[in-house]
PDB file of N, CA and C in Angstrom:
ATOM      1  N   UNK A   1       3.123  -4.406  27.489  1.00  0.00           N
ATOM      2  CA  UNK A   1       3.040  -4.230  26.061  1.00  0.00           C
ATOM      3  C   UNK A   1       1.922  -3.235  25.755  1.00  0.00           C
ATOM      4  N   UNK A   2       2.516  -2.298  24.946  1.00  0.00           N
ATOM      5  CA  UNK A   2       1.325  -1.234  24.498  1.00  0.00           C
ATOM      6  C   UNK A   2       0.311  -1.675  23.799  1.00  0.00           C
ATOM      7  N   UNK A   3      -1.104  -1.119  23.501  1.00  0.00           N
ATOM      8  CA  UNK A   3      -2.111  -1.731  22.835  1.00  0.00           C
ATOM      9  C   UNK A   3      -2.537  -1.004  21.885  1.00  0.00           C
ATOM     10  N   UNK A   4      -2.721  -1.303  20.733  1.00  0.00           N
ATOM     11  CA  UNK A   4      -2.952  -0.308  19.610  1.00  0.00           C
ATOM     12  C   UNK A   4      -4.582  -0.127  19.303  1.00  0.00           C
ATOM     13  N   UNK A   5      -4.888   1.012  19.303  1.00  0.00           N
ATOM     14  CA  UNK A   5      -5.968   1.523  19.244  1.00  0.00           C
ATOM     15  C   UNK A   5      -6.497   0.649  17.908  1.00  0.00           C
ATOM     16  N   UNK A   6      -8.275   0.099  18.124  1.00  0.00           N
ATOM     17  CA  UNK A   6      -8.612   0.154  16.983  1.00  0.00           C
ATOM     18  C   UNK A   6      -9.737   1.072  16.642  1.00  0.00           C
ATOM     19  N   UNK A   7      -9.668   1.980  17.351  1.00  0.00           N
ATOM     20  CA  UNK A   7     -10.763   3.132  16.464  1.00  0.00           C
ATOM     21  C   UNK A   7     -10.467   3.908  15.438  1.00  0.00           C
ATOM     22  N   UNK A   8     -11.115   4.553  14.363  1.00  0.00           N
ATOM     23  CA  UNK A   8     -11.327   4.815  13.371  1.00  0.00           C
ATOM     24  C   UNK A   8     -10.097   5.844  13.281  1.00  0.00           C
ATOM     25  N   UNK A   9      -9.875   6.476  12.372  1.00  0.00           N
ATOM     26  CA  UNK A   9      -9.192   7.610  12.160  1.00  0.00           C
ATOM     27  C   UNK A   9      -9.713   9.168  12.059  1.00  0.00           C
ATOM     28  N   UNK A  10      -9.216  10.100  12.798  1.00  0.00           N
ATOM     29  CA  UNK A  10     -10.384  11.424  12.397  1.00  0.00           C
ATOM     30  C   UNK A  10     -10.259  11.981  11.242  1.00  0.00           C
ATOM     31  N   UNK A  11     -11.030  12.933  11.167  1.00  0.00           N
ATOM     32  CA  UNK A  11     -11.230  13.461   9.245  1.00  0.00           C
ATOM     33  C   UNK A  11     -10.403  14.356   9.122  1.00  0.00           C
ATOM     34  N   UNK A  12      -9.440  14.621  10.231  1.00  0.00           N
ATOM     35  CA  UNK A  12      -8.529  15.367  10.117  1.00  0.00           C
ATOM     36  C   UNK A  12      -7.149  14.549   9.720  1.00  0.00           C
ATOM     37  N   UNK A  13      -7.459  13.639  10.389  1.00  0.00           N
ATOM     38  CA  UNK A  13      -5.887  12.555  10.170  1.00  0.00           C
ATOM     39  C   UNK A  13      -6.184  12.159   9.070  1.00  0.00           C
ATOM     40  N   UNK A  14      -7.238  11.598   8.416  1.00  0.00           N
ATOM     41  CA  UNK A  14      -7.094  10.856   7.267  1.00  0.00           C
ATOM     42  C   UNK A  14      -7.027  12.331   5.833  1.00  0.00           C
ATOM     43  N   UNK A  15      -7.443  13.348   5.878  1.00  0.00           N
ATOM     44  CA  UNK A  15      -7.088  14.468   5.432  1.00  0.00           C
ATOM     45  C   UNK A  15      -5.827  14.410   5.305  1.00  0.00           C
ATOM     46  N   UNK A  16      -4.674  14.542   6.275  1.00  0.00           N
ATOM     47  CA  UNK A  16      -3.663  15.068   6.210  1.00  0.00           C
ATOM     48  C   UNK A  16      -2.898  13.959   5.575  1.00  0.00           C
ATOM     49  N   UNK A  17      -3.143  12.863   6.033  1.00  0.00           N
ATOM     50  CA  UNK A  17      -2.306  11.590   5.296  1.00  0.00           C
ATOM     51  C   UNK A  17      -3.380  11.841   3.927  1.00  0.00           C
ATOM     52  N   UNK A  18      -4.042  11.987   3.294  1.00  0.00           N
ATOM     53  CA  UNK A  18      -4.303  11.792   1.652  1.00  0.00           C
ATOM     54  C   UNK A  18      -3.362  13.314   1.349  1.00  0.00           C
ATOM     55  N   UNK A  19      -3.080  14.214   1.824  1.00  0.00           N
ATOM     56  CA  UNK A  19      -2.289  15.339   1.196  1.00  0.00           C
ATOM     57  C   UNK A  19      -0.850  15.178   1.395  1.00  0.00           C
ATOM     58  N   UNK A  20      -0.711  13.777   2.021  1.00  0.00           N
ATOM     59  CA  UNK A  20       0.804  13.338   1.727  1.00  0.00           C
ATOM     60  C   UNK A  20       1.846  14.296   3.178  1.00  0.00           C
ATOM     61  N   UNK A  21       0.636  14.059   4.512  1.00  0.00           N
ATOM     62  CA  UNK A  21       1.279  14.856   5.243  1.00  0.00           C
ATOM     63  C   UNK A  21       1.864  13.218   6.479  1.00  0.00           C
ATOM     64  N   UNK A  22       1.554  13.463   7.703  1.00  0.00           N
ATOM     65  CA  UNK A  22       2.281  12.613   8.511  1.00  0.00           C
ATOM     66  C   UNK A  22       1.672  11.489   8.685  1.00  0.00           C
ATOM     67  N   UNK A  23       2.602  10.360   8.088  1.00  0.00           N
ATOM     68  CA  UNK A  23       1.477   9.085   7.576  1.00  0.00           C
ATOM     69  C   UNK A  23       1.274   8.289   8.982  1.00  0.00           C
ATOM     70  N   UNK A  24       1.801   8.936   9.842  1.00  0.00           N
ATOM     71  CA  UNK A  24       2.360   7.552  11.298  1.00  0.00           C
ATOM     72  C   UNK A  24       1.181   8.446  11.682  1.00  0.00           C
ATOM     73  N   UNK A  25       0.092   9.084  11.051  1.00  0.00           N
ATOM     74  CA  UNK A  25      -0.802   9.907  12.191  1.00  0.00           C
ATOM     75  C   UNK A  25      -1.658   8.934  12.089  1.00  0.00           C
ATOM     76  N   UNK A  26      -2.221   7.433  10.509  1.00  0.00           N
ATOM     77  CA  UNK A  26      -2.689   6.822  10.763  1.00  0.00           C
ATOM     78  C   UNK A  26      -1.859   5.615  10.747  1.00  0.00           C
ATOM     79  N   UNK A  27      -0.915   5.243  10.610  1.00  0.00           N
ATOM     80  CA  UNK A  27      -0.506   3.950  10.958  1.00  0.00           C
ATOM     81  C   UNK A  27       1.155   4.220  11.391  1.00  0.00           C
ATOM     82  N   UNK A  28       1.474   2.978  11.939  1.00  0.00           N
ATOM     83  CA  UNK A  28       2.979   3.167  12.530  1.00  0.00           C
ATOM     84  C   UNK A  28       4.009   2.725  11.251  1.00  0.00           C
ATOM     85  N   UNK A  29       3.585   2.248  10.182  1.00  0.00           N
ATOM     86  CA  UNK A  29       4.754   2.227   9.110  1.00  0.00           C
ATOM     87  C   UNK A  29       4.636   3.506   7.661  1.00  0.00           C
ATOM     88  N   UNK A  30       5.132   3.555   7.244  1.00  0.00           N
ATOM     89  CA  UNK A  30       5.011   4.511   5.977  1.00  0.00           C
ATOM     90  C   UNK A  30       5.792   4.317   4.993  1.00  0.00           C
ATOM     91  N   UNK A  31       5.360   4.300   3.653  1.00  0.00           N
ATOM     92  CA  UNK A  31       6.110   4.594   2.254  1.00  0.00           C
ATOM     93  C   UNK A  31       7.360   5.089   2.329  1.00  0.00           C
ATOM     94  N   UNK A  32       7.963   4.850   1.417  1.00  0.00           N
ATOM     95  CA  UNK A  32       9.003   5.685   1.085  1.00  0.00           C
ATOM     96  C   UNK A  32       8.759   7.224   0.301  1.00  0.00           C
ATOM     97  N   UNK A  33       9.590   7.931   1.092  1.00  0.00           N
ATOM     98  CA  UNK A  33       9.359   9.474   0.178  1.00  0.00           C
ATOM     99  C   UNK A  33       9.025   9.205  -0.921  1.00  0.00           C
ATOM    100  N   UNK A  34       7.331   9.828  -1.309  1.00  0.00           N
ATOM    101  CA  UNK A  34       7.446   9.797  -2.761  1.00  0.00           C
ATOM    102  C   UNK A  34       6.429   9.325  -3.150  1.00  0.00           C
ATOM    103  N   UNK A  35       6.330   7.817  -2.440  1.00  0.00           N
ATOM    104  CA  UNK A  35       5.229   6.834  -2.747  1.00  0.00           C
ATOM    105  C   UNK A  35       4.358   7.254  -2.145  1.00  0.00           C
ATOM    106  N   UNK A  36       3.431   6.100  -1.921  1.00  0.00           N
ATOM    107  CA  UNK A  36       2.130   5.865  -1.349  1.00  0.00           C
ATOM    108  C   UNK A  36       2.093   4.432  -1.249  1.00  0.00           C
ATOM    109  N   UNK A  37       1.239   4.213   0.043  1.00  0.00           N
ATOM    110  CA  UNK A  37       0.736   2.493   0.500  1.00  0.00           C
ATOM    111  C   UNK A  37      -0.308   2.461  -0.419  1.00  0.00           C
ATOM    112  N   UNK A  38      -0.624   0.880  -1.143  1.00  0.00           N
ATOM    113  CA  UNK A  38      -1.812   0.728  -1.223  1.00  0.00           C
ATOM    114  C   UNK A  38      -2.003  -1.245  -0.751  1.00  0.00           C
ATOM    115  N   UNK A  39      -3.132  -0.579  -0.423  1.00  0.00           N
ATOM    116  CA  UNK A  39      -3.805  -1.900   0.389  1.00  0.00           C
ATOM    117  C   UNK A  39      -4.840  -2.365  -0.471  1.00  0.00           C
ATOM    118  N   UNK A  40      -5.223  -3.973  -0.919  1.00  0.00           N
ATOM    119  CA  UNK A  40      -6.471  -4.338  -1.928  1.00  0.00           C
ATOM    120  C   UNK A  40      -6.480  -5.606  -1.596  1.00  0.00           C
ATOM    121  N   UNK A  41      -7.323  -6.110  -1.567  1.00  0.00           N
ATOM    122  CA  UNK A  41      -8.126  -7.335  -1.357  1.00  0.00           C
ATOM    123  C   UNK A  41      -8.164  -8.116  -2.323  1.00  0.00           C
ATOM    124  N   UNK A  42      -7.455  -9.343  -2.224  1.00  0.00           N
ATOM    125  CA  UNK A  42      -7.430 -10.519  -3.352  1.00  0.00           C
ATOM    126  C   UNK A  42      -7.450 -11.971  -3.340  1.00  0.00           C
ATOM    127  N   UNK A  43      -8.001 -12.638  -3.636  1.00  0.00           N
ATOM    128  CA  UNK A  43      -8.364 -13.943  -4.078  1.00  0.00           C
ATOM    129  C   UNK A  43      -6.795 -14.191  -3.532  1.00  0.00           C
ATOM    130  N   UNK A  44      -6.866 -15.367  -2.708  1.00  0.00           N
ATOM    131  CA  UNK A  44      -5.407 -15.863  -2.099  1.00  0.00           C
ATOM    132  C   UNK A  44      -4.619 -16.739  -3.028  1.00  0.00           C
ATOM    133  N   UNK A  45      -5.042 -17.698  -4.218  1.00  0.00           N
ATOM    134  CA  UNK A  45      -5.290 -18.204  -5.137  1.00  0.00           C
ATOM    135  C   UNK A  45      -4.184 -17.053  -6.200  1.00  0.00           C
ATOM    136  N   UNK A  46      -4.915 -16.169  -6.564  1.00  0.00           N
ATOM    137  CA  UNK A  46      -4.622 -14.922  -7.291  1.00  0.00           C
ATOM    138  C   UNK A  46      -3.099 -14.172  -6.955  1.00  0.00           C
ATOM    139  N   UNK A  47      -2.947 -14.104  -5.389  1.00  0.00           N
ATOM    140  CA  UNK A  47      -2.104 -13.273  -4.846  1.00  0.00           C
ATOM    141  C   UNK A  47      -0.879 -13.864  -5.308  1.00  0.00           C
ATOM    142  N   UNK A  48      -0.891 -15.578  -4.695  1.00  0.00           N
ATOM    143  CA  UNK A  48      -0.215 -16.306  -4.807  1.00  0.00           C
ATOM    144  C   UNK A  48       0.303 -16.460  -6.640  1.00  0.00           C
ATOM    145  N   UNK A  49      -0.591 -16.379  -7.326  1.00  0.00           N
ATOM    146  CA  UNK A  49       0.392 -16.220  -8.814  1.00  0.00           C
ATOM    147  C   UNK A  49       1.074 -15.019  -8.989  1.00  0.00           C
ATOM    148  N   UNK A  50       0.190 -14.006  -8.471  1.00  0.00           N
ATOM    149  CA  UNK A  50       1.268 -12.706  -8.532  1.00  0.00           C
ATOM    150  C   UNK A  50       2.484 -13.081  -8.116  1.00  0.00           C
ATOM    151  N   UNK A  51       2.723 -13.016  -6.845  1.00  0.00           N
ATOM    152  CA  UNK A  51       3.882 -13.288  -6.617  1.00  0.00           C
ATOM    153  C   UNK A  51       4.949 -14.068  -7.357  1.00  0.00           C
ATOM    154  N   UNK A  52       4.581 -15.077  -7.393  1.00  0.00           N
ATOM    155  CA  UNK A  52       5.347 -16.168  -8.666  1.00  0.00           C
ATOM    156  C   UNK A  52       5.926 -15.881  -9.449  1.00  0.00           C
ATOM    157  N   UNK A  53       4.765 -14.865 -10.404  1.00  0.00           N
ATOM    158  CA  UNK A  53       5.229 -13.999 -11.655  1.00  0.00           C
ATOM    159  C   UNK A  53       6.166 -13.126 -11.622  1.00  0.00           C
ATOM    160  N   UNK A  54       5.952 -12.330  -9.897  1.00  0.00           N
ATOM    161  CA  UNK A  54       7.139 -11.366 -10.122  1.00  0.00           C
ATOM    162  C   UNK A  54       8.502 -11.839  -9.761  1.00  0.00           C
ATOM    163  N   UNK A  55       8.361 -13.235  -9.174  1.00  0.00           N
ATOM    164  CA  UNK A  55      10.011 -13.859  -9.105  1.00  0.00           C
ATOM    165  C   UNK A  55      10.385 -13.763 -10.374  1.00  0.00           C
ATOM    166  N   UNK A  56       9.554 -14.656 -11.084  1.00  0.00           N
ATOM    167  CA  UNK A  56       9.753 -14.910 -12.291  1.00  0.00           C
ATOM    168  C   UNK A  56      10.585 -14.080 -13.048  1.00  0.00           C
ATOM    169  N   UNK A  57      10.103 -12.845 -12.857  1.00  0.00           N
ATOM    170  CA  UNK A  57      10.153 -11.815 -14.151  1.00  0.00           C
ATOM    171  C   UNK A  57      11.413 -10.861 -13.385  1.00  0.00           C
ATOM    172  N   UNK A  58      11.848 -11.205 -11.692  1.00  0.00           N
ATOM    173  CA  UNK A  58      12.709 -10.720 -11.523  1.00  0.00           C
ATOM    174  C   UNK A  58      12.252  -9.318 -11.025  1.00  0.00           C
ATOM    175  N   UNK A  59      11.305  -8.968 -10.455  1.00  0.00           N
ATOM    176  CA  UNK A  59      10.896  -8.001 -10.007  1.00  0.00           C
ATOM    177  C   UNK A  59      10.229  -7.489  -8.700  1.00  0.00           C
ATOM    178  N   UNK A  60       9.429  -6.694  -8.570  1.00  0.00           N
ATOM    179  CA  UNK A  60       8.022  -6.921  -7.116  1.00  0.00           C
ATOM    180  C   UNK A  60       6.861  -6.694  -7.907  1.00  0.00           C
ATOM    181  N   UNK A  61       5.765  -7.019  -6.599  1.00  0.00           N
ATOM    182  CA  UNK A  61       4.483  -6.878  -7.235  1.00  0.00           C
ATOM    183  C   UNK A  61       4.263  -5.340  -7.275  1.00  0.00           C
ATOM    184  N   UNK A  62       5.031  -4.674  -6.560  1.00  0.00           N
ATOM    185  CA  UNK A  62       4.590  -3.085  -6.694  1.00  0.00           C
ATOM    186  C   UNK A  62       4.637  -2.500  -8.006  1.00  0.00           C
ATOM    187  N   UNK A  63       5.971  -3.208  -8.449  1.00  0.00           N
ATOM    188  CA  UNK A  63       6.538  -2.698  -9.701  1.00  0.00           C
ATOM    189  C   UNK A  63       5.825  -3.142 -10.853  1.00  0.00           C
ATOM    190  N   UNK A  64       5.508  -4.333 -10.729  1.00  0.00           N
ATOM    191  CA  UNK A  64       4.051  -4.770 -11.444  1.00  0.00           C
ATOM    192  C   UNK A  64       3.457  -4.232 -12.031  1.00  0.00           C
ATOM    193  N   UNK A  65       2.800  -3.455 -10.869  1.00  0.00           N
ATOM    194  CA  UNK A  65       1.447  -3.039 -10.447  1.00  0.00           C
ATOM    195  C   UNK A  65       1.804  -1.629 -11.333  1.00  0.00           C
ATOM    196  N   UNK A  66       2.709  -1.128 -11.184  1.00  0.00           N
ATOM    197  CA  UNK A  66       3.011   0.676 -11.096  1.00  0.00           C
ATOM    198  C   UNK A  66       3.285   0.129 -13.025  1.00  0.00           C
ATOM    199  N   UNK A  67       3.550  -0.547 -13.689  1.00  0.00           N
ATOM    200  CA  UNK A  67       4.035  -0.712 -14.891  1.00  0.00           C
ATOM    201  C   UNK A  67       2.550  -0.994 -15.420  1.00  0.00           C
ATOM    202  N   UNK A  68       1.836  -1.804 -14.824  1.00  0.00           N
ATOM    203  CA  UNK A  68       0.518  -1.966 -15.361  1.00  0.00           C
ATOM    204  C   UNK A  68      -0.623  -0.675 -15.417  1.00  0.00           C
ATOM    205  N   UNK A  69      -0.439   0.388 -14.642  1.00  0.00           N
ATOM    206  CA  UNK A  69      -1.097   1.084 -14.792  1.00  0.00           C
ATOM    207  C   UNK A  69      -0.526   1.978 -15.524  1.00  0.00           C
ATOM    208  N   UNK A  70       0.668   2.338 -15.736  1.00  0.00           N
ATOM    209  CA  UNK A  70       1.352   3.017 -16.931  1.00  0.00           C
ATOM    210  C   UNK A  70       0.942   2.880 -18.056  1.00  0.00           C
ATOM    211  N   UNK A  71       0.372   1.511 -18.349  1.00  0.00           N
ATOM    212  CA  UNK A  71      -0.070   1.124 -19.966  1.00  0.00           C
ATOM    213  C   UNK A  71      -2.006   2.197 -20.087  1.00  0.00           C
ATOM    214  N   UNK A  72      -2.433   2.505 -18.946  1.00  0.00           N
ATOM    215  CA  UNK A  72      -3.551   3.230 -18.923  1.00  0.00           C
ATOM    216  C   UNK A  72      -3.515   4.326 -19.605  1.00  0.00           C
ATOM    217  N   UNK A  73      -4.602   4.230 -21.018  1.00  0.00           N
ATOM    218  CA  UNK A  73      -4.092   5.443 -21.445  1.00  0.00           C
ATOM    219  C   UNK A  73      -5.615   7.127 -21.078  1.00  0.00           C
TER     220      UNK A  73
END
C-alpha cells in the first residue's frame, strides 16, 4: 500500500492550485470544473444542525453556504 506524503506543499504547488491550475498537485480529489474546495472548522454540535437543516430544506450544505454568501452585500 502506497503512503501519502505528509509534508507541506511547495509555493509553487499551492500557487498553481489558488490560480485554479492542477488541484491533484495538492491533493488526490478535486472540485468540480468551476468550483473550489473549501475546508472550515466547526463546532461538531453546529455541523450536525447544518446538516439537518439542509435535509430539511431539501438541499446541501454547499448550497447553503454559496446562497448565504450571496446575501453579502
Amino acid at each position: 500500500m502506497a503512503t501519502k506524503s505528509l509534508k507541506k506543499p511547495s509555493l509553487e504547488a499551492v500557487t498553481t492550485f489558488a490560480e485554479g491550475g492542477n488541484v491533484l498537485t495538492i491533493r488526490g480529489r478535486h472540485a468540480p470544473a468551476g468550483d473550489v474546495r473549501l475546508t472550515i472548522n466547526i463546532k461538531q454540535e453546529l455541523h450536525r444542525k447544518l446538516k439537518i437543516k439542509a435535509i430539511e430544506e431539501n438541499t446541501t450544505v454547499g448550497r447553503m453556504v454559496e446562497a448565504w454568501i450571496q446575501t453579502w452585500k
